[in-house]
N, C-alpha and C. Protein backbone atom coordinates (compact mmCIF):
# COMPACT_ATOMS: atom_id res chain seq x y z
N UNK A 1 208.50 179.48 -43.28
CA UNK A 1 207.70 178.33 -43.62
C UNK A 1 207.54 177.40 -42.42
N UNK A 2 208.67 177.43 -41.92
CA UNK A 2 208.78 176.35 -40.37
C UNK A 2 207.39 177.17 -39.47
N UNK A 3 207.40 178.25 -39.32
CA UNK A 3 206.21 178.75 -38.18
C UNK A 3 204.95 178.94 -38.96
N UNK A 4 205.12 178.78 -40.36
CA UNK A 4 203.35 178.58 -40.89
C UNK A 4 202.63 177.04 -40.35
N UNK A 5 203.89 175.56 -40.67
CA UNK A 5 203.68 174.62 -40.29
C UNK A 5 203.58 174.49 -38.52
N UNK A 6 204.16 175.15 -37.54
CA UNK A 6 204.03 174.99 -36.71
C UNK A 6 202.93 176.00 -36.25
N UNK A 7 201.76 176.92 -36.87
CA UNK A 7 200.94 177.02 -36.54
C UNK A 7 199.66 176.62 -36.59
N UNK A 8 199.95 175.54 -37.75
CA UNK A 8 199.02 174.60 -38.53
C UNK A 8 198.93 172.98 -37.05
N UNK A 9 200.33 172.80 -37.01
CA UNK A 9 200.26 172.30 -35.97
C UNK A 9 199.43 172.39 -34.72
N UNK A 10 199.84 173.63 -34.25
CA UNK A 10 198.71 173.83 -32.91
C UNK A 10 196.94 174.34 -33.50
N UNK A 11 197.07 174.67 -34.45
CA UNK A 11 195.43 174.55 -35.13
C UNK A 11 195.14 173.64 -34.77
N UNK A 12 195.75 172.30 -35.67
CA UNK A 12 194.75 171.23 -35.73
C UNK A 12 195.04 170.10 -34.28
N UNK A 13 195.71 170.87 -33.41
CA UNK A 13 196.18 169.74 -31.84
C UNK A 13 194.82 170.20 -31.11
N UNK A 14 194.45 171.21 -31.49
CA UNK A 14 193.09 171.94 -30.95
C UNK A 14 191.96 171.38 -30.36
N UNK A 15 191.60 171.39 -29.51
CA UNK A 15 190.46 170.29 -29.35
C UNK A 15 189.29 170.61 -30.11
N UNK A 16 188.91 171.66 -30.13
CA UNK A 16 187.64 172.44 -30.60
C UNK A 16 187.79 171.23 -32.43
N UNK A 17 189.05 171.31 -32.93
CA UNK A 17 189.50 170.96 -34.39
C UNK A 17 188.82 169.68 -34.24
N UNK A 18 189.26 168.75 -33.47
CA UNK A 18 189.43 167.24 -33.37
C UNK A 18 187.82 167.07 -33.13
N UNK A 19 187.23 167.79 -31.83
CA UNK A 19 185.41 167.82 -31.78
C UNK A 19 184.99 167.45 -33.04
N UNK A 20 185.44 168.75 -33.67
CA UNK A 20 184.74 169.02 -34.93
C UNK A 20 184.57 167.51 -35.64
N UNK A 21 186.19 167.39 -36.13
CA UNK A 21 185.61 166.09 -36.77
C UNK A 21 185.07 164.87 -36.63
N UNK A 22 185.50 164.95 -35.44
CA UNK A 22 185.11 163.69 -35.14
C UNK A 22 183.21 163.51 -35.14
N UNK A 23 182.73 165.02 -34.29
CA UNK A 23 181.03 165.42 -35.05
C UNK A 23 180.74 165.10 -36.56
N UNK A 24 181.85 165.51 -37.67
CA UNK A 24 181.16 165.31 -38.82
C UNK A 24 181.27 163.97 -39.51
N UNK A 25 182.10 163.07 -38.88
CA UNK A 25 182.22 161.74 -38.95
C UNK A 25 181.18 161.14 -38.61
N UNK A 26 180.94 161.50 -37.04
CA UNK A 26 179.80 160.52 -36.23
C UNK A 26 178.12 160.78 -36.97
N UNK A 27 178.49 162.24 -37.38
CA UNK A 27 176.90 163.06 -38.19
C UNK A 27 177.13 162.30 -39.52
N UNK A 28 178.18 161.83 -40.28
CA UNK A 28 177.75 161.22 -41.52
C UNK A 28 177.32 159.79 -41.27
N UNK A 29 177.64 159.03 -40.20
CA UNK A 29 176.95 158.03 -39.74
C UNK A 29 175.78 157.73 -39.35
N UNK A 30 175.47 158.70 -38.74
CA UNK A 30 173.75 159.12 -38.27
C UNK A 30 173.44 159.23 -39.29
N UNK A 31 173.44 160.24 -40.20
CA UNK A 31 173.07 160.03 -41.27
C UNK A 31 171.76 159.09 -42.23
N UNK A 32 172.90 158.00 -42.17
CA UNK A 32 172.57 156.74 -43.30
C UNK A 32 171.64 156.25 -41.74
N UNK A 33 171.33 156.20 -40.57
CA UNK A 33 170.54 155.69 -39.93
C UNK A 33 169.14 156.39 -39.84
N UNK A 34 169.24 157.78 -39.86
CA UNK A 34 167.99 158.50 -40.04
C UNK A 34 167.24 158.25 -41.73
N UNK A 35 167.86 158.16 -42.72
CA UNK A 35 167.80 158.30 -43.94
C UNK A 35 166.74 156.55 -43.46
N UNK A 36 167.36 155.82 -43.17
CA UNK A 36 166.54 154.41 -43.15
C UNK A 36 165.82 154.66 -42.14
N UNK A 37 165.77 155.13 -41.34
CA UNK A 37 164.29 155.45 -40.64
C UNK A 37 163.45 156.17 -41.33
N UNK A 38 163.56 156.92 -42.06
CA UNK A 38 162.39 157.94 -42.80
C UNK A 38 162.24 156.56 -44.21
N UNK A 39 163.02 156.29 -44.75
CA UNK A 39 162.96 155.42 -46.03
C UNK A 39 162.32 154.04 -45.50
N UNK A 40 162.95 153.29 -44.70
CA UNK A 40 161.99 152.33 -43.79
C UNK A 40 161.11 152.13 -42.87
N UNK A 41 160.63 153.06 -42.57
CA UNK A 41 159.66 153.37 -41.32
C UNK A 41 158.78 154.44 -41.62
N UNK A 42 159.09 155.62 -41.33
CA UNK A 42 158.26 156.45 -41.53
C UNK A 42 157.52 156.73 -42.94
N UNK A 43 158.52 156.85 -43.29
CA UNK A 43 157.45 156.64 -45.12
C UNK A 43 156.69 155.34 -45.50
N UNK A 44 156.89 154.59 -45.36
CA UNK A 44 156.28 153.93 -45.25
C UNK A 44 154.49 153.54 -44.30
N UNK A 45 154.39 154.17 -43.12
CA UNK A 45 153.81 154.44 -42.51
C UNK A 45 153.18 155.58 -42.79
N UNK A 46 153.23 156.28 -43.54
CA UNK A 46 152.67 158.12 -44.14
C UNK A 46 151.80 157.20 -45.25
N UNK A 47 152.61 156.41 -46.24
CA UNK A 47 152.42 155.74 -47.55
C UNK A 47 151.13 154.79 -46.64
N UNK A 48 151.65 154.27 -45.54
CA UNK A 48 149.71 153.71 -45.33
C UNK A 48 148.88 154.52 -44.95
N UNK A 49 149.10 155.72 -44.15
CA UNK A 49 147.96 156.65 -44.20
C UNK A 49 147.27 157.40 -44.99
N UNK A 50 148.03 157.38 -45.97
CA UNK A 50 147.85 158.50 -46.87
C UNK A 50 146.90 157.49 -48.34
N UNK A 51 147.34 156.42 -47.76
CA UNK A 51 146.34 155.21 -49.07
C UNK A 51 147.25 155.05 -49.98
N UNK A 52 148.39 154.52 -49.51
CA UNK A 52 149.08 154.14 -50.87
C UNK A 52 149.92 155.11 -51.08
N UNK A 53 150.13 156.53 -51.04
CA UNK A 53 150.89 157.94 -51.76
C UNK A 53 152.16 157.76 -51.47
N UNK A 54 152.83 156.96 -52.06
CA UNK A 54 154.92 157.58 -51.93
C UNK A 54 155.26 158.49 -52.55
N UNK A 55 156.04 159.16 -51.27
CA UNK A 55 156.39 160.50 -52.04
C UNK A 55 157.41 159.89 -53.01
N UNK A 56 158.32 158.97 -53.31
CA UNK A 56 159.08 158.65 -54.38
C UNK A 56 158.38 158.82 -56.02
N UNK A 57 157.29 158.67 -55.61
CA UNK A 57 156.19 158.96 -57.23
C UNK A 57 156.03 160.18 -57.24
N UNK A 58 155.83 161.03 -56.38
CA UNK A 58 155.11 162.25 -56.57
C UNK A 58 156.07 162.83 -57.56
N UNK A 59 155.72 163.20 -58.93
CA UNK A 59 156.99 164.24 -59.88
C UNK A 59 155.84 164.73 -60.62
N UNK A 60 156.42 165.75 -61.30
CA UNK A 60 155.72 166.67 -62.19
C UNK A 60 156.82 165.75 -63.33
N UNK A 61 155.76 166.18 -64.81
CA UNK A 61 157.20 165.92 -66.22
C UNK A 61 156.89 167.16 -66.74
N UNK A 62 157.91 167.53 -66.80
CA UNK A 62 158.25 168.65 -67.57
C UNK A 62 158.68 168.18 -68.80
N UNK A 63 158.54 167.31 -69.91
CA UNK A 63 158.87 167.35 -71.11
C UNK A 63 157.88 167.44 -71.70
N UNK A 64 158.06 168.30 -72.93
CA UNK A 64 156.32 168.95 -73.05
C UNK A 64 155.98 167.72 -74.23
N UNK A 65 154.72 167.41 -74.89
CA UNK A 65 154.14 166.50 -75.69
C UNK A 65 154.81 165.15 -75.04
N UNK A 66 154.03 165.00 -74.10
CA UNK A 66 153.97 163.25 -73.54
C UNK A 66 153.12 162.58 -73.75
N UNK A 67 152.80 161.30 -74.26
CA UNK A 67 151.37 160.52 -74.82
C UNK A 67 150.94 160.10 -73.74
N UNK A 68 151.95 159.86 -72.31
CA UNK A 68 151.18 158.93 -71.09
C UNK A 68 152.34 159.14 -70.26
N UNK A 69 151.71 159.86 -69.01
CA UNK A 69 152.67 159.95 -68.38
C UNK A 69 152.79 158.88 -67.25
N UNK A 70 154.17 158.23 -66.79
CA UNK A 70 154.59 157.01 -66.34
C UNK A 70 153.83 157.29 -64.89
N UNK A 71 153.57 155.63 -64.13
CA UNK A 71 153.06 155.81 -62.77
C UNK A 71 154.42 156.13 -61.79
N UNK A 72 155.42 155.81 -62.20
CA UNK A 72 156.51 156.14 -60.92
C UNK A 72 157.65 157.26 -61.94
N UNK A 73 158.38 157.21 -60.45
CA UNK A 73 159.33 158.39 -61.08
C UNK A 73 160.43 157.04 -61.72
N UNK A 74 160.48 156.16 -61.30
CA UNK A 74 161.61 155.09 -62.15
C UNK A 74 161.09 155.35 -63.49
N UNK A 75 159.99 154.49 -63.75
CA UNK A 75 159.78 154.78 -65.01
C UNK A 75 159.73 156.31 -65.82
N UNK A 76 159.64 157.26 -65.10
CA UNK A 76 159.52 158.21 -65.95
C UNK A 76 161.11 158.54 -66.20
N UNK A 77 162.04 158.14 -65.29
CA UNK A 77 163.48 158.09 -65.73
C UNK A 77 163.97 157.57 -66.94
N UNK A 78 163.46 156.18 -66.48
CA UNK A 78 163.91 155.20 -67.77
C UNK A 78 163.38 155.63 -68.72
N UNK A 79 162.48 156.88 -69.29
CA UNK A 79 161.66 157.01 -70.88
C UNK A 79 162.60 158.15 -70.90
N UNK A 80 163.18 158.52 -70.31
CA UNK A 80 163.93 159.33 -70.24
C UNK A 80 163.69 160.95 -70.50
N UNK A 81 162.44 160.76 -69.20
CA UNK A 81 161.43 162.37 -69.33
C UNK A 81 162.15 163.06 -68.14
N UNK A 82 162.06 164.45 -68.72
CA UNK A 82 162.32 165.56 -67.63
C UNK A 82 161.46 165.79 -66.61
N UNK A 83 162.10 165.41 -65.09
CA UNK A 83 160.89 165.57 -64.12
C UNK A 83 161.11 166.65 -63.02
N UNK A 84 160.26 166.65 -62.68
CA UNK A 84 160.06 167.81 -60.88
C UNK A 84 160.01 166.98 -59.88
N UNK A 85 161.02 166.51 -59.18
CA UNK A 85 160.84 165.51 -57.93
C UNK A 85 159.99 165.85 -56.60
N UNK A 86 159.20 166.58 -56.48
CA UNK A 86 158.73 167.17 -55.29
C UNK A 86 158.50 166.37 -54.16
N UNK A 87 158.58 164.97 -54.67
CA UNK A 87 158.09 164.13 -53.56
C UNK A 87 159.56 163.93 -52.91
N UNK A 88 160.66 163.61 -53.98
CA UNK A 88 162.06 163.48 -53.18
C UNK A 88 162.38 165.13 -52.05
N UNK A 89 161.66 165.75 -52.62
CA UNK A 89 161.81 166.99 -51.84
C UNK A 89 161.32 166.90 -50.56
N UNK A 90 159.94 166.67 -50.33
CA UNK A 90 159.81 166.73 -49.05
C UNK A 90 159.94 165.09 -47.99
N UNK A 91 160.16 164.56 -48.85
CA UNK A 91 160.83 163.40 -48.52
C UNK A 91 162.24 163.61 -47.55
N UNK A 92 163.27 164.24 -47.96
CA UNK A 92 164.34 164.87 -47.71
C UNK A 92 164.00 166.18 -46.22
N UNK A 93 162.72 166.73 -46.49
CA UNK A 93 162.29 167.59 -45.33
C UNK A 93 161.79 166.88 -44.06
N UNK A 94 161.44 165.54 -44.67
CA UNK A 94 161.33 164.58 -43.35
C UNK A 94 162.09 164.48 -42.84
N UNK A 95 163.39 163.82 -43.52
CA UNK A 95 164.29 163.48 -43.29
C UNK A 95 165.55 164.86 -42.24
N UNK A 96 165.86 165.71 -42.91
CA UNK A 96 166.20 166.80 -41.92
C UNK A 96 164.94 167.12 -40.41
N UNK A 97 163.98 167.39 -40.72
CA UNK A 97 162.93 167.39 -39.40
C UNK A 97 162.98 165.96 -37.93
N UNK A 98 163.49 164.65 -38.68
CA UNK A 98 163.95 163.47 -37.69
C UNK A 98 164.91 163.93 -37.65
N UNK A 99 165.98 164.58 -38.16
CA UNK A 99 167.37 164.34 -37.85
C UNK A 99 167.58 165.30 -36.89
N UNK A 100 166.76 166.84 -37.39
CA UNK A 100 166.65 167.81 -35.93
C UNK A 100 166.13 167.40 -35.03
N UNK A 101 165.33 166.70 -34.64
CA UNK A 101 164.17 166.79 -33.40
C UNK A 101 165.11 165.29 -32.79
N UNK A 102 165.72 164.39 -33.33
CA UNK A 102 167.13 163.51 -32.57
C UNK A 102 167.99 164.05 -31.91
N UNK A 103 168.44 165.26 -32.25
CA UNK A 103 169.79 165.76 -32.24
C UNK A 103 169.09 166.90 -31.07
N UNK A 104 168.18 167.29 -31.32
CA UNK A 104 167.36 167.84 -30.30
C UNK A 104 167.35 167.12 -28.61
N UNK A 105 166.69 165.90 -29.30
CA UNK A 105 166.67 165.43 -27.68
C UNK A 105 167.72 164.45 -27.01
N UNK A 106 169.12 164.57 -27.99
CA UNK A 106 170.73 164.32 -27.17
C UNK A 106 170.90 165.21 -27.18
N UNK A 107 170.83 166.56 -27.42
CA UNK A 107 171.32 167.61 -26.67
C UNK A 107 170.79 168.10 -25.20
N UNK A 108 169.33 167.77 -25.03
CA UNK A 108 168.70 167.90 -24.11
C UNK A 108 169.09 166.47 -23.10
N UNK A 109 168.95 165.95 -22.91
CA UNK A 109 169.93 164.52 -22.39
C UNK A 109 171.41 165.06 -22.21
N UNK A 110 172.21 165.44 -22.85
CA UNK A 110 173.48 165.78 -21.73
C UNK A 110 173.23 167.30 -21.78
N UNK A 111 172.71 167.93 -21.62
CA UNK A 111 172.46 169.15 -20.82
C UNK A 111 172.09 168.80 -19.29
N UNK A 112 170.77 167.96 -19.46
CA UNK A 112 170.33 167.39 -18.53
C UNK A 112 171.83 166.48 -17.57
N UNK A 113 172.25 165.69 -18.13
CA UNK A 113 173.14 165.20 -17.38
C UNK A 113 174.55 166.02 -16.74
N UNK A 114 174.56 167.40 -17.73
CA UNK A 114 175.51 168.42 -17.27
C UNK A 114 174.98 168.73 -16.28
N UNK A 115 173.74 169.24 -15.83
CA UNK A 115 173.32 169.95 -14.79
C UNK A 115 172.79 169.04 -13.72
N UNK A 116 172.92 167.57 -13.43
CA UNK A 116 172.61 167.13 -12.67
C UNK A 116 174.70 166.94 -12.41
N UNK A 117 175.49 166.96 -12.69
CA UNK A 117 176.96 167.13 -12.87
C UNK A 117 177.06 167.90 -11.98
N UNK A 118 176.47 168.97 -11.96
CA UNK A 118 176.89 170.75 -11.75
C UNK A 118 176.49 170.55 -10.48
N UNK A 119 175.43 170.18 -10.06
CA UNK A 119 174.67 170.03 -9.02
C UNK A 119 175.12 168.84 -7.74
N UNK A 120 176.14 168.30 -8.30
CA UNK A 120 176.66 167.11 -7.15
C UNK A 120 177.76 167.99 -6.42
N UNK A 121 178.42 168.49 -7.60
CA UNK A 121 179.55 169.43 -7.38
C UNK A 121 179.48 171.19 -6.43
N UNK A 122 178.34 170.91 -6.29
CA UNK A 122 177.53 172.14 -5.50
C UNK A 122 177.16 171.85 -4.38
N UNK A 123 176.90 170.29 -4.02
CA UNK A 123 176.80 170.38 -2.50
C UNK A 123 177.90 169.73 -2.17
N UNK A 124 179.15 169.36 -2.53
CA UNK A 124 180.39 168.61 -2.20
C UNK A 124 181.06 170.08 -1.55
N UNK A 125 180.48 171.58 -2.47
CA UNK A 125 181.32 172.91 -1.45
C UNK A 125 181.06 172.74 -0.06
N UNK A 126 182.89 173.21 0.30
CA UNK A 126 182.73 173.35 1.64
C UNK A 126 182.35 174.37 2.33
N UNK A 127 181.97 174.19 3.50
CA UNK A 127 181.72 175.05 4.35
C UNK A 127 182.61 176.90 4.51
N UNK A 128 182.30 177.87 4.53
CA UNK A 128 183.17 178.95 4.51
C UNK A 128 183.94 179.11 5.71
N UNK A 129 185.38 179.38 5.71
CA UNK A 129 185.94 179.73 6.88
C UNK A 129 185.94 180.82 7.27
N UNK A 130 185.68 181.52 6.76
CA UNK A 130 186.06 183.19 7.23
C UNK A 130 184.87 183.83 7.28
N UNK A 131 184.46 184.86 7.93
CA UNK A 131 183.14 185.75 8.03
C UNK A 131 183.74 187.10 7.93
N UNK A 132 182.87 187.79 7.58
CA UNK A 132 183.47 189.78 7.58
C UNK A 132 182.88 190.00 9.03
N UNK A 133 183.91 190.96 9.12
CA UNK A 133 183.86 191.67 10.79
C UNK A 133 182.40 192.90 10.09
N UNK A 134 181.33 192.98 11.18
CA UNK A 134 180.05 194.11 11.16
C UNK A 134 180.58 195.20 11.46
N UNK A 135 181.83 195.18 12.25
CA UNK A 135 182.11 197.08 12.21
C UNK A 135 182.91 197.45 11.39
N UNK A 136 184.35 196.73 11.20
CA UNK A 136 185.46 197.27 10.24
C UNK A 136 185.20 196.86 8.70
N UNK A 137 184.36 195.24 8.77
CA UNK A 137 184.03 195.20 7.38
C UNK A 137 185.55 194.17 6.94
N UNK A 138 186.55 193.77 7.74
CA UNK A 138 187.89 192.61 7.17
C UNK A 138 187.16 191.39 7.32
N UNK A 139 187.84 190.70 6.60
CA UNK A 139 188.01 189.43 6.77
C UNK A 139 188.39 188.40 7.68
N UNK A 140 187.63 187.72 8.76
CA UNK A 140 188.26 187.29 9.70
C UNK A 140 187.75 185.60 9.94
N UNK A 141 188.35 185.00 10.98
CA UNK A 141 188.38 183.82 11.19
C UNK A 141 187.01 183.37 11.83
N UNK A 142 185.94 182.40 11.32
CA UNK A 142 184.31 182.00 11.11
C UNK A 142 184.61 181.87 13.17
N UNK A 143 185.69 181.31 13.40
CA UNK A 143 185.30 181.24 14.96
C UNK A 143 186.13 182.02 15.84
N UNK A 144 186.14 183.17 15.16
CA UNK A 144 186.94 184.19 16.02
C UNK A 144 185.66 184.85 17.07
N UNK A 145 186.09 185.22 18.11
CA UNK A 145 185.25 185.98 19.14
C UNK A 145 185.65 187.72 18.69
N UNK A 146 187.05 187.96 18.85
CA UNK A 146 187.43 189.46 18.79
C UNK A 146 187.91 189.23 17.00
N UNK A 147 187.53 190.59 16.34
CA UNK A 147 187.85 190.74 14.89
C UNK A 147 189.82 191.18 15.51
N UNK A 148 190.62 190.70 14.75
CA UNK A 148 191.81 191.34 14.45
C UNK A 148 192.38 192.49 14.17
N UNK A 149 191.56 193.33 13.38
CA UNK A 149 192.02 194.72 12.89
C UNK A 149 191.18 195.81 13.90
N UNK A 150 189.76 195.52 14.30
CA UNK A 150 189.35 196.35 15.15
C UNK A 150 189.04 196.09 16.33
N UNK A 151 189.82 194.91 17.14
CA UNK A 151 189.41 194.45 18.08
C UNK A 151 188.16 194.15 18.44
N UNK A 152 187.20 194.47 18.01
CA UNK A 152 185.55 194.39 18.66
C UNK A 152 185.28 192.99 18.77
N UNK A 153 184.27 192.83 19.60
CA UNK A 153 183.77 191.57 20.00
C UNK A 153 182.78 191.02 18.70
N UNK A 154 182.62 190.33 18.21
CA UNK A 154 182.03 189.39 17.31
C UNK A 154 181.00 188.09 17.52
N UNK A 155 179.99 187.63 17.14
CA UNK A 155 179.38 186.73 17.47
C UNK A 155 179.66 185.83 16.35
């Protein structure tokens, strides 16, 4: 039992573990900020192009013999009719489509900043000391005149 807990231990000391959550923490936070961008902004802005259309209304009722069916989906709640939310549906497809195409371009932003990283660290290499000898093919010293193993002259 002691080495089940002490492998549980180094599981979760893991960095890959700790990433993780700390991603699904920071992603349930984003979250509630994308959700109010599509709910405060963008829908809203669709709802003026579109002349008025919130997708929050858009429902089918599925309860069959209705005398009048309600203008919003509140009200068709409160009569307490069976509905098809389609508008919360693609409402929600907005909502995932901002949240990809965000997450899209911070990934592209530290990629970008990885490889401008990569690239400082590429001309900080130093210079090579050693050159291969042209006849024997060893390894020898960048300002040697004669190679070591085959004596020959070297430029």
């Amino acid at each position: 039992m002691k080495k089940f807990f002490g492998e549980f231990k180094d599981f979760i000391a893991k960095g890959n573990v700790i990433d993780l959550a700390v991603g699904v923490i920071i992603g349930g936070a984003f979250s509630g900020i994308v959700t109010s961008l599509v709910n405060d902004i963008v829908t809203p802005l669709i709802t003026l192009i579109t002349g008025r259309l919130a997708f929050a209304d858009m429902f089918i009722v599925l309860t069959k013999d209705v005398a009048e069916v309600p203008a919003t989906l509140a009200a068709a709640q409160e009569a307490g009719l069976s509905t098809l939310n389609y508008g919360l549906f693609i409402q929600g497809v907005i909502n995932f489509l901002i949240t990809a195409f965000v997450i899209f371009l911070m990934v592209k932003a530290i990629n970008k900043v990885r490889t401008l990283g990569a690239k400082k660290e590429e001309a900080v290499e130093e210079a090579p000391t050693t050159k291969v000898c042209p006849f024997c093919k060893s390894e020898i010293a960048v300002d040697a005149t004669r190679c070591a193993h085959c004596t020959s002259e070297v430029e």
